[in-house]
PDB file of N, CA and C in Angstrom:
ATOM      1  N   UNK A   1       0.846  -1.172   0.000  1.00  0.00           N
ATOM      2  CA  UNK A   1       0.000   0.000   0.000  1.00  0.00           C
ATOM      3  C   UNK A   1       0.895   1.239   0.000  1.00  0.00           C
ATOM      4  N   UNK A   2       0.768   2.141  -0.976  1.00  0.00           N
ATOM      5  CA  UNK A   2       1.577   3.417  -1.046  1.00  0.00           C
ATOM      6  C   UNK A   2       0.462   4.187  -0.538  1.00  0.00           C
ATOM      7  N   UNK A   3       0.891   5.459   0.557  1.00  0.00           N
ATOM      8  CA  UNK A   3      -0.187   6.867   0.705  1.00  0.00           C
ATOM      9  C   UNK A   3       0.354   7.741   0.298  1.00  0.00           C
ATOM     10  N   UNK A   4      -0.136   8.346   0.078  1.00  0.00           N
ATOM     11  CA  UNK A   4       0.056   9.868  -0.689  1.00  0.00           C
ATOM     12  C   UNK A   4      -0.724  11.235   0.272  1.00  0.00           C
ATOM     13  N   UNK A   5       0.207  11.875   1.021  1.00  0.00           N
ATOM     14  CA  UNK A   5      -0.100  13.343   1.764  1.00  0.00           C
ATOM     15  C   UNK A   5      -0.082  14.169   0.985  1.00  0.00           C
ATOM     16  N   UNK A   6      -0.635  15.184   0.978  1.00  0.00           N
ATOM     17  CA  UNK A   6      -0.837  16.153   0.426  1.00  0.00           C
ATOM     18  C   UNK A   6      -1.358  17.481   1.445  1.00  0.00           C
ATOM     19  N   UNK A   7      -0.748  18.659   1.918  1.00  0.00           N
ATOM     20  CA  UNK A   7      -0.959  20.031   2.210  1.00  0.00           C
ATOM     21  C   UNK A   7      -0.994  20.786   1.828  1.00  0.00           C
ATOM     22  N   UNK A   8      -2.231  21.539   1.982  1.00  0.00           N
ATOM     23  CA  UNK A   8      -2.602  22.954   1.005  1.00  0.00           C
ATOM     24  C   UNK A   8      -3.142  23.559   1.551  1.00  0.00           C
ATOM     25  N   UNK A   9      -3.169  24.771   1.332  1.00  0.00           N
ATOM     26  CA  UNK A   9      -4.036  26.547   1.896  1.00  0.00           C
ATOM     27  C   UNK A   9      -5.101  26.170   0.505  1.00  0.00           C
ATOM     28  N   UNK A  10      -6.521  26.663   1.496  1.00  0.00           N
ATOM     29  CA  UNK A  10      -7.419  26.438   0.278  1.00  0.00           C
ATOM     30  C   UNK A  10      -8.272  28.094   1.026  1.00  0.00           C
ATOM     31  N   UNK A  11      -8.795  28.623  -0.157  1.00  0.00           N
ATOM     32  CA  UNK A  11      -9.176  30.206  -0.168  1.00  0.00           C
ATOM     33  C   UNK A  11     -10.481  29.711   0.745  1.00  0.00           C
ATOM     34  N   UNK A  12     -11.468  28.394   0.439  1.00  0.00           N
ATOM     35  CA  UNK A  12     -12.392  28.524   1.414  1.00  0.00           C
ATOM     36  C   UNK A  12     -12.898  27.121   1.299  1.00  0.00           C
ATOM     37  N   UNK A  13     -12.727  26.367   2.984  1.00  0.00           N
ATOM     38  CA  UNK A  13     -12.754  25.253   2.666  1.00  0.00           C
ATOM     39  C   UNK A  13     -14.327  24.350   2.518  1.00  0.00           C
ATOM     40  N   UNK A  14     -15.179  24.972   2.789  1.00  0.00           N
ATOM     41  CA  UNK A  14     -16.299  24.894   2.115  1.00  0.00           C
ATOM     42  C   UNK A  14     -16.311  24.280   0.359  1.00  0.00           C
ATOM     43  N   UNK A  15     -16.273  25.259  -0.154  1.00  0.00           N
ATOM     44  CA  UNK A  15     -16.433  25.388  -1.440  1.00  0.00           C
ATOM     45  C   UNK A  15     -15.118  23.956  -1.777  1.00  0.00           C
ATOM     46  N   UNK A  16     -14.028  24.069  -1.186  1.00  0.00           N
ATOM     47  CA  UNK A  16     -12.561  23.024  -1.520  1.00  0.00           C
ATOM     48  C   UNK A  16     -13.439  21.920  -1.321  1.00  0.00           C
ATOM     49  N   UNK A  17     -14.362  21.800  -0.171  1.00  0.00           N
ATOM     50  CA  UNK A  17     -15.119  20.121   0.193  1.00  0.00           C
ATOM     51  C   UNK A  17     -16.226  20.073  -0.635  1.00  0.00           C
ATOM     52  N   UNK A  18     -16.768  20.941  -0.962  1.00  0.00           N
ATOM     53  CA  UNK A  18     -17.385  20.304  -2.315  1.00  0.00           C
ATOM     54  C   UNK A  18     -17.341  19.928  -3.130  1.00  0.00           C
ATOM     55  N   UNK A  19     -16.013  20.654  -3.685  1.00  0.00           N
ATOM     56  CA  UNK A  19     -15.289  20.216  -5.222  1.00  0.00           C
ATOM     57  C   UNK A  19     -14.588  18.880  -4.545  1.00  0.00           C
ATOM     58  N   UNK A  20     -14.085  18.798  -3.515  1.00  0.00           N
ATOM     59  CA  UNK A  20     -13.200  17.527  -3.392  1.00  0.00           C
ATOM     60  C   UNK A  20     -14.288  16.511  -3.339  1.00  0.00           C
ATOM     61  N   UNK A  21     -15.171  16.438  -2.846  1.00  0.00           N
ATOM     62  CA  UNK A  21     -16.770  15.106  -2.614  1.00  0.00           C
ATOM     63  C   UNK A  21     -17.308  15.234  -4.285  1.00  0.00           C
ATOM     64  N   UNK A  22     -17.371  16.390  -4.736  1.00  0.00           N
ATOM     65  CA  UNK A  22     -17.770  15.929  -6.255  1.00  0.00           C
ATOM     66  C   UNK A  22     -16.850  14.663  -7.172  1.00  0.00           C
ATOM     67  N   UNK A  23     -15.169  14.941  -6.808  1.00  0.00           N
ATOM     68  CA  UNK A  23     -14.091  14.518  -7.276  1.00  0.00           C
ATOM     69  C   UNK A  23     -13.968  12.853  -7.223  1.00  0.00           C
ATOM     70  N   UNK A  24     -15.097  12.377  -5.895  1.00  0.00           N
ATOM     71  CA  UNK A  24     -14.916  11.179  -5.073  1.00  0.00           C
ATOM     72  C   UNK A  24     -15.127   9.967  -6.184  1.00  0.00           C
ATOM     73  N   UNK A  25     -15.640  10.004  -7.024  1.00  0.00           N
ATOM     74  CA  UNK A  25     -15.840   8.483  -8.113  1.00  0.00           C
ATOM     75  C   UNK A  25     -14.905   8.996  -8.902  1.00  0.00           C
ATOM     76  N   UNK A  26     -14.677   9.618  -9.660  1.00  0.00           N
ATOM     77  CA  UNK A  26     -13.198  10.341 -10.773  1.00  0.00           C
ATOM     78  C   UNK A  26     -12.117   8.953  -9.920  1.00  0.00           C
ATOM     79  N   UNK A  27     -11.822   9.767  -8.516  1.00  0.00           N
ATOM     80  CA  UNK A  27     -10.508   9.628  -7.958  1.00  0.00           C
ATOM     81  C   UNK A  27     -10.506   7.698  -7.951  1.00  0.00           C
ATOM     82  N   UNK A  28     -11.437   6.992  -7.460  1.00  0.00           N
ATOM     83  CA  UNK A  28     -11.681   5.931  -7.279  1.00  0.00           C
ATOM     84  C   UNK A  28     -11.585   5.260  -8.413  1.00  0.00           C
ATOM     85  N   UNK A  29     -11.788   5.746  -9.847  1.00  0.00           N
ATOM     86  CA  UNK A  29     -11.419   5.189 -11.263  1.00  0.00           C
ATOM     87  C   UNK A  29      -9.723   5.292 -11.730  1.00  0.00           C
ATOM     88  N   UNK A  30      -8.970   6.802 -10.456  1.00  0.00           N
ATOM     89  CA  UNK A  30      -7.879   6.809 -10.880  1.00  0.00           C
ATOM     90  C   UNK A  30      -6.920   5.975  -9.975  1.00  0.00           C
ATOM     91  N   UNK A  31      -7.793   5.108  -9.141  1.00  0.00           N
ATOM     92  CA  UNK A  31      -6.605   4.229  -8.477  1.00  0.00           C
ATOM     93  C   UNK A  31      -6.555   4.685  -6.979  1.00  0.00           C
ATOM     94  N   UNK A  32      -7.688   5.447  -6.196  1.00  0.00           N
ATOM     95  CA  UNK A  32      -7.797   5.444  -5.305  1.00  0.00           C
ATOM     96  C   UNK A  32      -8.248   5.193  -4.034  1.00  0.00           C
ATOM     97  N   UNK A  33      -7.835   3.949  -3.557  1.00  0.00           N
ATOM     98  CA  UNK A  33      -8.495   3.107  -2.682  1.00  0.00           C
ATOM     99  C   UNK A  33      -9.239   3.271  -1.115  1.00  0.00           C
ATOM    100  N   UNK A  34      -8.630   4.565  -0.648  1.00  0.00           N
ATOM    101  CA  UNK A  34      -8.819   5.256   0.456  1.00  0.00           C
ATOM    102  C   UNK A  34      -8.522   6.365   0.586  1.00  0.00           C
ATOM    103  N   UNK A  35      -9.066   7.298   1.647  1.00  0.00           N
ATOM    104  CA  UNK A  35      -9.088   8.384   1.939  1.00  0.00           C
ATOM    105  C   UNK A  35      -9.167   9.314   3.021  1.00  0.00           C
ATOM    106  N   UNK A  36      -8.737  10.260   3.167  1.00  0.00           N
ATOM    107  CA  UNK A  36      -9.315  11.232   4.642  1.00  0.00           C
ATOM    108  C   UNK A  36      -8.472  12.530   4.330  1.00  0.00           C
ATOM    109  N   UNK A  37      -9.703  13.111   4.984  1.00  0.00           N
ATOM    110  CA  UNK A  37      -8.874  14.741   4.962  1.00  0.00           C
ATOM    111  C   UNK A  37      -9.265  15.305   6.481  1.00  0.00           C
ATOM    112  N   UNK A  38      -8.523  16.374   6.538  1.00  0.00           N
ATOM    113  CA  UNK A  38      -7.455  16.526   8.090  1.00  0.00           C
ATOM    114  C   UNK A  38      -7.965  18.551   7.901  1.00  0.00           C
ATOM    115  N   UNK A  39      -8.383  19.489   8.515  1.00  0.00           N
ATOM    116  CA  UNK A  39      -8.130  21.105   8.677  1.00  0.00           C
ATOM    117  C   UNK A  39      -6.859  21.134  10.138  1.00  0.00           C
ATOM    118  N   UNK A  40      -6.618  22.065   9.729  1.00  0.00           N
ATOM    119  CA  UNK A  40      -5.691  22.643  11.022  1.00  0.00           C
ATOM    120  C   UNK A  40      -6.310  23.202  12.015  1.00  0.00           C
ATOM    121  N   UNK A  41      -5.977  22.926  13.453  1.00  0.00           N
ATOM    122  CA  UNK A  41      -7.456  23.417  14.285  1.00  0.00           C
ATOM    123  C   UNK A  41      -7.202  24.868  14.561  1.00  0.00           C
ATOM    124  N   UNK A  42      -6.152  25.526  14.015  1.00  0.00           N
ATOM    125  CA  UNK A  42      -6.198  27.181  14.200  1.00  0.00           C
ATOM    126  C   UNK A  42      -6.240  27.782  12.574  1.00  0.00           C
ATOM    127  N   UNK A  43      -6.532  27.342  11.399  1.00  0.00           N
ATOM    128  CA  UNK A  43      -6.971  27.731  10.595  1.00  0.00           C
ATOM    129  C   UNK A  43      -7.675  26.417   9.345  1.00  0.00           C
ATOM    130  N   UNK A  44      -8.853  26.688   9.595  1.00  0.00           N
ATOM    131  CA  UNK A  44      -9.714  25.595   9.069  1.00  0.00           C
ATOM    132  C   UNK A  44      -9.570  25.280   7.059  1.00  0.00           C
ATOM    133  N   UNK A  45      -8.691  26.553   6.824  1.00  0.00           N
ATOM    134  CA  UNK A  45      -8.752  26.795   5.141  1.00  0.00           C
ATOM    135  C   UNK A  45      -6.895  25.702   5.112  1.00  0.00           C
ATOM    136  N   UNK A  46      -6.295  25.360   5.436  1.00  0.00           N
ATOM    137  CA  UNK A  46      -5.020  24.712   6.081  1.00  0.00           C
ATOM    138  C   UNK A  46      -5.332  22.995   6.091  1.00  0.00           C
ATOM    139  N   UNK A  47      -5.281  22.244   4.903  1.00  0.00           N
ATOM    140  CA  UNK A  47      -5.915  20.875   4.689  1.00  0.00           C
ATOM    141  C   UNK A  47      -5.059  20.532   4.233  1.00  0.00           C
ATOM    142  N   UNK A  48      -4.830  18.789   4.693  1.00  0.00           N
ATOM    143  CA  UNK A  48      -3.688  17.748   4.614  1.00  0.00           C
ATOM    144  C   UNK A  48      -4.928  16.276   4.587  1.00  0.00           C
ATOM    145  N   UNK A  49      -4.527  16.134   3.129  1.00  0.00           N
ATOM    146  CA  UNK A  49      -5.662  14.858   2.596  1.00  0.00           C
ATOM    147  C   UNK A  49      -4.308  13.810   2.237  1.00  0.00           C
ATOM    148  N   UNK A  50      -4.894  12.343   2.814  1.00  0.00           N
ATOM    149  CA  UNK A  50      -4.315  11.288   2.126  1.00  0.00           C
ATOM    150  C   UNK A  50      -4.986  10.723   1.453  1.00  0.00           C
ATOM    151  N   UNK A  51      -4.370   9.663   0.503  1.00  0.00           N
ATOM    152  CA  UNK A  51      -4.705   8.969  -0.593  1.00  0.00           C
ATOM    153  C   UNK A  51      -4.309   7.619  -0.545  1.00  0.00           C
ATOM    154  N   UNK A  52      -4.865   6.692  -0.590  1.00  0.00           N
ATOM    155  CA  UNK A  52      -4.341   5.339  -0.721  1.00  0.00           C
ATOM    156  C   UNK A  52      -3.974   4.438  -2.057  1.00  0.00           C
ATOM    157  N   UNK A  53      -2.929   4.213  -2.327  1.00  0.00           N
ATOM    158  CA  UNK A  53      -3.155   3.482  -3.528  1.00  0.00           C
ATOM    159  C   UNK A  53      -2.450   1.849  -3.933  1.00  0.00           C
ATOM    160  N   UNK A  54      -2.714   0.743  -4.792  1.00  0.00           N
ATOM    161  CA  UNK A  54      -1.938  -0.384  -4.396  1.00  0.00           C
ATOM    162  C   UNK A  54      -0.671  -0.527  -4.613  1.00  0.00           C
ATOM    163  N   UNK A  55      -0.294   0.333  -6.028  1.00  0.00           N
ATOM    164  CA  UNK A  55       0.754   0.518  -6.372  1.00  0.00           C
ATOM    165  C   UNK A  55       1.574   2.296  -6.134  1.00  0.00           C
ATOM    166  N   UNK A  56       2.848   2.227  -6.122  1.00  0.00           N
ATOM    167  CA  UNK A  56       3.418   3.690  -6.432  1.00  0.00           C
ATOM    168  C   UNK A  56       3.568   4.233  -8.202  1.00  0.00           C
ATOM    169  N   UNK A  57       2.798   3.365  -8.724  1.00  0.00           N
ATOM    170  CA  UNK A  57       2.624   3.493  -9.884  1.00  0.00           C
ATOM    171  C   UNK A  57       1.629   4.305 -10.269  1.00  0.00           C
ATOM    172  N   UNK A  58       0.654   3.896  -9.550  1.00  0.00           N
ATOM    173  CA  UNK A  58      -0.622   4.253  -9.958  1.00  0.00           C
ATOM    174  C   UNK A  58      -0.847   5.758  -8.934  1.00  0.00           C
ATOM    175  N   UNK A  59      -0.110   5.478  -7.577  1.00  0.00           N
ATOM    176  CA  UNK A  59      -0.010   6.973  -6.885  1.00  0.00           C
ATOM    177  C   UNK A  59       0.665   8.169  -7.425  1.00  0.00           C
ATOM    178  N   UNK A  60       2.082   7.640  -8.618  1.00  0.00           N
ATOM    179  CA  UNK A  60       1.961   8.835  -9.285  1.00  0.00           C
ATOM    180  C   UNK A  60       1.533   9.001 -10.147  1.00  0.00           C
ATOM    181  N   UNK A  61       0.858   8.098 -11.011  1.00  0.00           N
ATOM    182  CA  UNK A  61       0.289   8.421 -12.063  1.00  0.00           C
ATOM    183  C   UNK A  61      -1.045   9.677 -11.787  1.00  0.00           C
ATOM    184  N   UNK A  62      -1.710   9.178 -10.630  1.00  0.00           N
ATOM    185  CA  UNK A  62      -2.371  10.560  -9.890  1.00  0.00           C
ATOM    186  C   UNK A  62      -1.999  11.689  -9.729  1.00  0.00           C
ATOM    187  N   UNK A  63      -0.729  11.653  -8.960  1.00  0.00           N
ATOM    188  CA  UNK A  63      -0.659  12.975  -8.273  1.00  0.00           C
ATOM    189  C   UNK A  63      -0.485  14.067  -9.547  1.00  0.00           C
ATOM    190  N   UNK A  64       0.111  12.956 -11.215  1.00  0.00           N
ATOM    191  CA  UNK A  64       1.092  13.747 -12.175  1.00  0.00           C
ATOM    192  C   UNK A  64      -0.597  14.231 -12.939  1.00  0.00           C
ATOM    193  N   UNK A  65      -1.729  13.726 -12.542  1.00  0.00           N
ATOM    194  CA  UNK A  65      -2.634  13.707 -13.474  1.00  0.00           C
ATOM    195  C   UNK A  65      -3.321  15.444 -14.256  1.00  0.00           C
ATOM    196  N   UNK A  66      -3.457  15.779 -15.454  1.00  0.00           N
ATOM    197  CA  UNK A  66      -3.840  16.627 -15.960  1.00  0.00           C
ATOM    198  C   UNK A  66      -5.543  17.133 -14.823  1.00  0.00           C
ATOM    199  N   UNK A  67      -5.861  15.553 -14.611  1.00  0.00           N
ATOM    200  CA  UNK A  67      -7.450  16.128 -14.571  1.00  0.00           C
ATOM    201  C   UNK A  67      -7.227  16.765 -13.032  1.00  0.00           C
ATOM    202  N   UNK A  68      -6.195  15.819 -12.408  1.00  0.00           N
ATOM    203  CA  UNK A  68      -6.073  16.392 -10.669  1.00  0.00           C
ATOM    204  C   UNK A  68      -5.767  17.665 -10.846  1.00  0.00           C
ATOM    205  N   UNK A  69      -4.615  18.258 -11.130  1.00  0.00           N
ATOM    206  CA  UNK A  69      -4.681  19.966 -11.417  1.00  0.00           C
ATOM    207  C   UNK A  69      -5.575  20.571 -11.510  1.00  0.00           C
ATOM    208  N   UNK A  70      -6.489  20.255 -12.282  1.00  0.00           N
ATOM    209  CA  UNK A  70      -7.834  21.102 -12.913  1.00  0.00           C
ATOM    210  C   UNK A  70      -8.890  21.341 -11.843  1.00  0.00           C
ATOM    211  N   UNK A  71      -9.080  20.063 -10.949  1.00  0.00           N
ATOM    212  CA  UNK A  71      -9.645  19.904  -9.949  1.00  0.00           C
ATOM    213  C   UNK A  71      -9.093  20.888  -8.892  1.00  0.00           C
ATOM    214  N   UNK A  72      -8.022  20.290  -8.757  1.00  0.00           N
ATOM    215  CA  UNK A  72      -7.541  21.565  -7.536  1.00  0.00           C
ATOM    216  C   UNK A  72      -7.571  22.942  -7.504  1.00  0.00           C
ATOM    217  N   UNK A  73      -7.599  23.211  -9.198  1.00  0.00           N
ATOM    218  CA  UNK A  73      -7.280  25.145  -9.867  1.00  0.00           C
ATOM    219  C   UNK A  73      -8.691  25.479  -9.052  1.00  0.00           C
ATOM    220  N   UNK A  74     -10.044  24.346  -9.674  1.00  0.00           N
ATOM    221  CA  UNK A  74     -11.423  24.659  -9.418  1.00  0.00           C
ATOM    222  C   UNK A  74     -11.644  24.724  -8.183  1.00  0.00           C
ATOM    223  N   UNK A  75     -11.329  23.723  -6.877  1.00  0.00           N
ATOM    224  CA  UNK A  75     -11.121  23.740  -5.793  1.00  0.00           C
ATOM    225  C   UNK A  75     -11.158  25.229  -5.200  1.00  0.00           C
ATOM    226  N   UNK A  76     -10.406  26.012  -5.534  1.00  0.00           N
ATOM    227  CA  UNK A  76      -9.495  26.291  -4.596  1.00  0.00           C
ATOM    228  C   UNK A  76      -8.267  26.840  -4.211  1.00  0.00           C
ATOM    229  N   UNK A  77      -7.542  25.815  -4.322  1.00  0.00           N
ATOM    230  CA  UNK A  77      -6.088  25.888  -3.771  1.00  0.00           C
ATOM    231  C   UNK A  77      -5.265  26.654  -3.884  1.00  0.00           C
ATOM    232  N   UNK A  78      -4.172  27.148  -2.775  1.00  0.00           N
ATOM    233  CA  UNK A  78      -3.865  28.723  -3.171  1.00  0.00           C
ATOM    234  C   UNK A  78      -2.192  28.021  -2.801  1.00  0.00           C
ATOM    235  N   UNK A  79      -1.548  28.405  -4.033  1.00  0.00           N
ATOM    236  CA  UNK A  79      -0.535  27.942  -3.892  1.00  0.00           C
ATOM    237  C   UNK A  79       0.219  26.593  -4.229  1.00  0.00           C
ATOM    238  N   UNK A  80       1.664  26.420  -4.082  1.00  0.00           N
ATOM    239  CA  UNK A  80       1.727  25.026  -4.491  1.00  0.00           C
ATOM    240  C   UNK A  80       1.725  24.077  -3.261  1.00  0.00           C
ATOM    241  N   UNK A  81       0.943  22.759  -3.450  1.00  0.00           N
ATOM    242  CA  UNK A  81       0.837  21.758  -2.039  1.00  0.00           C
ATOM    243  C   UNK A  81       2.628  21.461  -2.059  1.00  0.00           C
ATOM    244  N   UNK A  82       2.503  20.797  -0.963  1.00  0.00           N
ATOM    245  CA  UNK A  82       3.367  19.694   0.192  1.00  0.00           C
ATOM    246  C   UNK A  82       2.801  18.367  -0.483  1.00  0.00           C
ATOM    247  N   UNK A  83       3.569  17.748  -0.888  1.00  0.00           N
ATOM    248  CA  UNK A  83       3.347  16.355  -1.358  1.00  0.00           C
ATOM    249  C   UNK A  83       4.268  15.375  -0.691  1.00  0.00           C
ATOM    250  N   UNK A  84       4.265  14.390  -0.239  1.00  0.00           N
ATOM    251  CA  UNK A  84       4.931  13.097  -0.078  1.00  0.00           C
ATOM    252  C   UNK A  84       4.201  11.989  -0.159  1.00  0.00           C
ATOM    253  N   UNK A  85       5.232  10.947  -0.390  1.00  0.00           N
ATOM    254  CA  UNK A  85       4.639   9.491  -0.273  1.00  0.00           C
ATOM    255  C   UNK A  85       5.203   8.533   0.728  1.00  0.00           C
ATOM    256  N   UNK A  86       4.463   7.784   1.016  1.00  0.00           N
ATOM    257  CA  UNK A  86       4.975   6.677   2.066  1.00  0.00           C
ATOM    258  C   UNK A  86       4.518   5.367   1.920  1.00  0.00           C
ATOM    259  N   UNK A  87       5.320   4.695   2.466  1.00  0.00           N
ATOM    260  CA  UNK A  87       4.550   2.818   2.503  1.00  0.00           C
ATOM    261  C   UNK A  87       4.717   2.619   3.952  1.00  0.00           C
ATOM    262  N   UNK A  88       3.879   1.865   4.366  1.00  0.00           N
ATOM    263  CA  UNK A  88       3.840   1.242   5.897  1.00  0.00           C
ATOM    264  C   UNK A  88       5.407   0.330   5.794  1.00  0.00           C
ATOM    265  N   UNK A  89       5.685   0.632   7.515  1.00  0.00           N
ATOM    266  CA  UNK A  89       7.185   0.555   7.818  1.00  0.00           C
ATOM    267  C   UNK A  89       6.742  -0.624   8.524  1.00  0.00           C
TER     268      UNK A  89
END
């Protein structure tokens, strides 16, 4: 199992959780097996979402994806995210 973190400033996280719950079957066709997203408890626009995927193949084939950008521009997102990946140790 590879995860994939991701941190971002989003202008309003309202509107970011809608576009991200619209996103929810897309992401699941692109290889995404699990999920959760995280606000910062002193600024709620401050979100750190993981991603689950089986391969690191298929996790970057995501993160590199044309349509994920587009999603995020629409989102939201102010700035460039914090990305890493990990596998259980």
């Amino acid at each position: 199992m590879i995860r994939r973190f991701v941190r971002h400033q989003v202008g309003d996280y309202a509107t970011w959780r809608a576009v991200y719950d619209g996103f929810d079957s897309e992401r699941r066709v692109m290889g995404v097996v699990g999920a959760a997203v995280y606000r910062g408890l002193d600024d709620g626009n401050d979100v750190t979402v993981w991603h689950d995927f089986t391969t690191r193949v298929a996790a970057e084939a995501f993160a590199g994806s044309d349509r994920l950008q587009a999603v995020m521009h629409d989102a939201g997102v102010v700035g460039a995210p914090t990305i890493w990946f990990v596998s259980e140790a």
